[in-house]
C-alpha atoms as a PDB file:
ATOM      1  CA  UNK A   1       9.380   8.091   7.829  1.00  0.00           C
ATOM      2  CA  UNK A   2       8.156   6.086   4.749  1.00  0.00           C
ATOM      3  CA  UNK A   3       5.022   8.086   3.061  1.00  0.00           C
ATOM      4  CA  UNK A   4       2.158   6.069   1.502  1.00  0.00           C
ATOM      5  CA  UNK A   5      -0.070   7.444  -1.363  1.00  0.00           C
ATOM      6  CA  UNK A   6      -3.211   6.624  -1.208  1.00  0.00           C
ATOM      7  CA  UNK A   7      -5.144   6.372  -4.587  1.00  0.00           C
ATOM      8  CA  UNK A   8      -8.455   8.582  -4.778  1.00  0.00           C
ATOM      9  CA  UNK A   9     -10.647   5.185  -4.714  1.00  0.00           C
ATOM     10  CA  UNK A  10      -9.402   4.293  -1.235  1.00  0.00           C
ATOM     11  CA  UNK A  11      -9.084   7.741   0.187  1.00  0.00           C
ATOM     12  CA  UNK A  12     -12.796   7.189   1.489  1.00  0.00           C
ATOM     13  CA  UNK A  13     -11.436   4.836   4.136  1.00  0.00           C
ATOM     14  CA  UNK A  14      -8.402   6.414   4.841  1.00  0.00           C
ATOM     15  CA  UNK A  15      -9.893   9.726   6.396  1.00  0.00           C
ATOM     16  CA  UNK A  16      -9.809  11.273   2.869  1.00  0.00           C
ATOM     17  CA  UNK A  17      -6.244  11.533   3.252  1.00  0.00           C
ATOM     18  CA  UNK A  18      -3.879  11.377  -0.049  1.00  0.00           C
ATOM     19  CA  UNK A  19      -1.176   9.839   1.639  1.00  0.00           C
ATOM     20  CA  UNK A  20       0.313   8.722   5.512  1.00  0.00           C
ATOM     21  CA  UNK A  21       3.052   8.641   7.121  1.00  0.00           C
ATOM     22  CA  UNK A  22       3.742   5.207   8.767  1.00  0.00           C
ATOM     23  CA  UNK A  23       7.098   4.295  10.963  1.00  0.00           C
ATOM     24  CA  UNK A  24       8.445   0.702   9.135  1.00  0.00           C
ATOM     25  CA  UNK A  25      11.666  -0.626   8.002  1.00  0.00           C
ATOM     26  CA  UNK A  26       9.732  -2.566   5.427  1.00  0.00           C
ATOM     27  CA  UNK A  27       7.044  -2.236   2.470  1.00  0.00           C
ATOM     28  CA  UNK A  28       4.650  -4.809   4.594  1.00  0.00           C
ATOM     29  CA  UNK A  29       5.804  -3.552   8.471  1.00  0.00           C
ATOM     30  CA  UNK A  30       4.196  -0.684   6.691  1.00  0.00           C
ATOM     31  CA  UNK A  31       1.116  -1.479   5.473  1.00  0.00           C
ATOM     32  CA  UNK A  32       0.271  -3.362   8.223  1.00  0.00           C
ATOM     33  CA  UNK A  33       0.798   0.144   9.813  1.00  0.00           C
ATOM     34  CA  UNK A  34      -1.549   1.686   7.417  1.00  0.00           C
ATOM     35  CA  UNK A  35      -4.727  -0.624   7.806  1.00  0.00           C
ATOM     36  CA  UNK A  36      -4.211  -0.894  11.656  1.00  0.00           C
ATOM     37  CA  UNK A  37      -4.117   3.214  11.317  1.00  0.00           C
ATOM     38  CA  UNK A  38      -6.900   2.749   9.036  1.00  0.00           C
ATOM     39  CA  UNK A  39      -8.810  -0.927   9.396  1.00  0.00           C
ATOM     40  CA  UNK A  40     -11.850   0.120   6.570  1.00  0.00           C
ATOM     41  CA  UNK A  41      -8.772  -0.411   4.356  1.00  0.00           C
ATOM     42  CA  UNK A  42      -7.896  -3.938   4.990  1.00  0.00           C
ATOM     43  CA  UNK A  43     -10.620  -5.570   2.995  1.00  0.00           C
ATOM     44  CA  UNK A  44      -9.797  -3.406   0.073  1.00  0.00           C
ATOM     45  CA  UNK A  45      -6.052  -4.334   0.169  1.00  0.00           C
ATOM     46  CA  UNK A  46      -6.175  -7.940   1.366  1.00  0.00           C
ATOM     47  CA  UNK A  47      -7.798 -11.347   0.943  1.00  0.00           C
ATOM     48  CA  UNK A  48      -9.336 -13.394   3.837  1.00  0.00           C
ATOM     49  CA  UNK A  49      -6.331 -15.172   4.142  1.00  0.00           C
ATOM     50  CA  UNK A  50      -4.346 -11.605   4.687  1.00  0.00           C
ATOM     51  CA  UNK A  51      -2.164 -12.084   1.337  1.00  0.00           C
ATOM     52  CA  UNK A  52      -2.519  -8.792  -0.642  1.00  0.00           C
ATOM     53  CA  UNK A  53      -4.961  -8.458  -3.350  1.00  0.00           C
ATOM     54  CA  UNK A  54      -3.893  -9.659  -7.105  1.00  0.00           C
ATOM     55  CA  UNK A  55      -5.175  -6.724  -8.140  1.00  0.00           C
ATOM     56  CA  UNK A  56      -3.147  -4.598  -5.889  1.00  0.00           C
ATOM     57  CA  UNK A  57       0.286  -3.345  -7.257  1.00  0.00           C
ATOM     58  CA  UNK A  58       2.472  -1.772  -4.510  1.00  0.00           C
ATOM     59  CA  UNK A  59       5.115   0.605  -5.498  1.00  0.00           C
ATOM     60  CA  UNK A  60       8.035   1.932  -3.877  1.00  0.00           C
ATOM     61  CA  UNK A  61       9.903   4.966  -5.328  1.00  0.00           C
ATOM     62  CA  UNK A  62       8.635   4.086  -8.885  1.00  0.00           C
ATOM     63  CA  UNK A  63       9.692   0.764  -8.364  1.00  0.00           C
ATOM     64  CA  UNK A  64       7.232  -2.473  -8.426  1.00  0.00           C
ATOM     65  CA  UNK A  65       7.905  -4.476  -5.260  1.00  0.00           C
ATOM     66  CA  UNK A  66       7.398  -7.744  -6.952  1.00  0.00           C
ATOM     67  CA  UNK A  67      10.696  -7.472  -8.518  1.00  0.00           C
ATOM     68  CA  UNK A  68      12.410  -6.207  -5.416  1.00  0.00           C
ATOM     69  CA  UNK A  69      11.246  -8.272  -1.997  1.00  0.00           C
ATOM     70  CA  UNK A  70       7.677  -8.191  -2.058  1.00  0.00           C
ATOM     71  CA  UNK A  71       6.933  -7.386   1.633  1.00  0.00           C
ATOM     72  CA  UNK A  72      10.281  -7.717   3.181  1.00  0.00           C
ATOM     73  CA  UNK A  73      11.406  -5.062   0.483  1.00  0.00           C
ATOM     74  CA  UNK A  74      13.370  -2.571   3.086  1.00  0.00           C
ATOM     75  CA  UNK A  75      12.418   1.038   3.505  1.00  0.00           C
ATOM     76  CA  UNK A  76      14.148   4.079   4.077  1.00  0.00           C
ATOM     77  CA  UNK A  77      13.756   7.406   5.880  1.00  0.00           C
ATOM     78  CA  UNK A  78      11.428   9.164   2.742  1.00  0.00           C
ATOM     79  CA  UNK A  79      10.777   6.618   0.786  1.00  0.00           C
ATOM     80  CA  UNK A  80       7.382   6.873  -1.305  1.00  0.00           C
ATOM     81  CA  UNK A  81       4.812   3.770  -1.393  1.00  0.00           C
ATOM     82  CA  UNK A  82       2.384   3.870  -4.407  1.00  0.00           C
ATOM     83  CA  UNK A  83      -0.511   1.776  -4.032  1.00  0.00           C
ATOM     84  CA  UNK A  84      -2.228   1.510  -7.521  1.00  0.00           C
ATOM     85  CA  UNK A  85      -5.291  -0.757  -7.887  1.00  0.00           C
ATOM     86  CA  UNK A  86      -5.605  -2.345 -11.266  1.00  0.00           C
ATOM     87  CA  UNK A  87      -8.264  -1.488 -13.697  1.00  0.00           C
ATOM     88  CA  UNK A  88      -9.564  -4.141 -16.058  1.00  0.00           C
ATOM     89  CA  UNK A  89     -12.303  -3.705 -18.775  1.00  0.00           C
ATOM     90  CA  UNK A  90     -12.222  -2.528 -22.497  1.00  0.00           C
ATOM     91  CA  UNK A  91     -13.660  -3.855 -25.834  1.00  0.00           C
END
């Protein structure tokens, strides 16, 4: 089964857990897993009109899936899902 890492940020609404285990054959099959597992997540991770977040990069195995198939990117047995918010500021 696919694992997803949860960053420390978001762990609040995922039952302080660091990462889940969610049954999908793809990146979005499962994170639609994770915020019906975990619905306090869904307005961190997606807009009103349910398209992730800009600031939301999505990982899987070290990989960024905007260069592979976004949502329809296909998962295997222990493959790794990073979700790792943005961070803006500076000088």
């Amino acid at each position: 089964m696919p694992q997803i890492q949860i960053p420390s940020p978001l762990r609040q609404y995922s039952g302080k857990q660091a990462s889940v285990e969610v049954p999908a054959k793809t990146v979005g099959e499962a994170l639609d897993g994770l915020v019906s597992q975990h619905p306090e997540l869904k307005r961190h991770l997606y807009t009103d009109e349910g398209k992730l977040r800009a600031f939301v990069n999505v990982y899987v195995n070290d990989e960024d899936m905007r260069y592979l198939q976004k949502e329809a990117t296909k998962l295997q047995d222990g493959d790794t899902i990073s979700i790792v918010p943005s961070i803006a500021g500076g000088y």
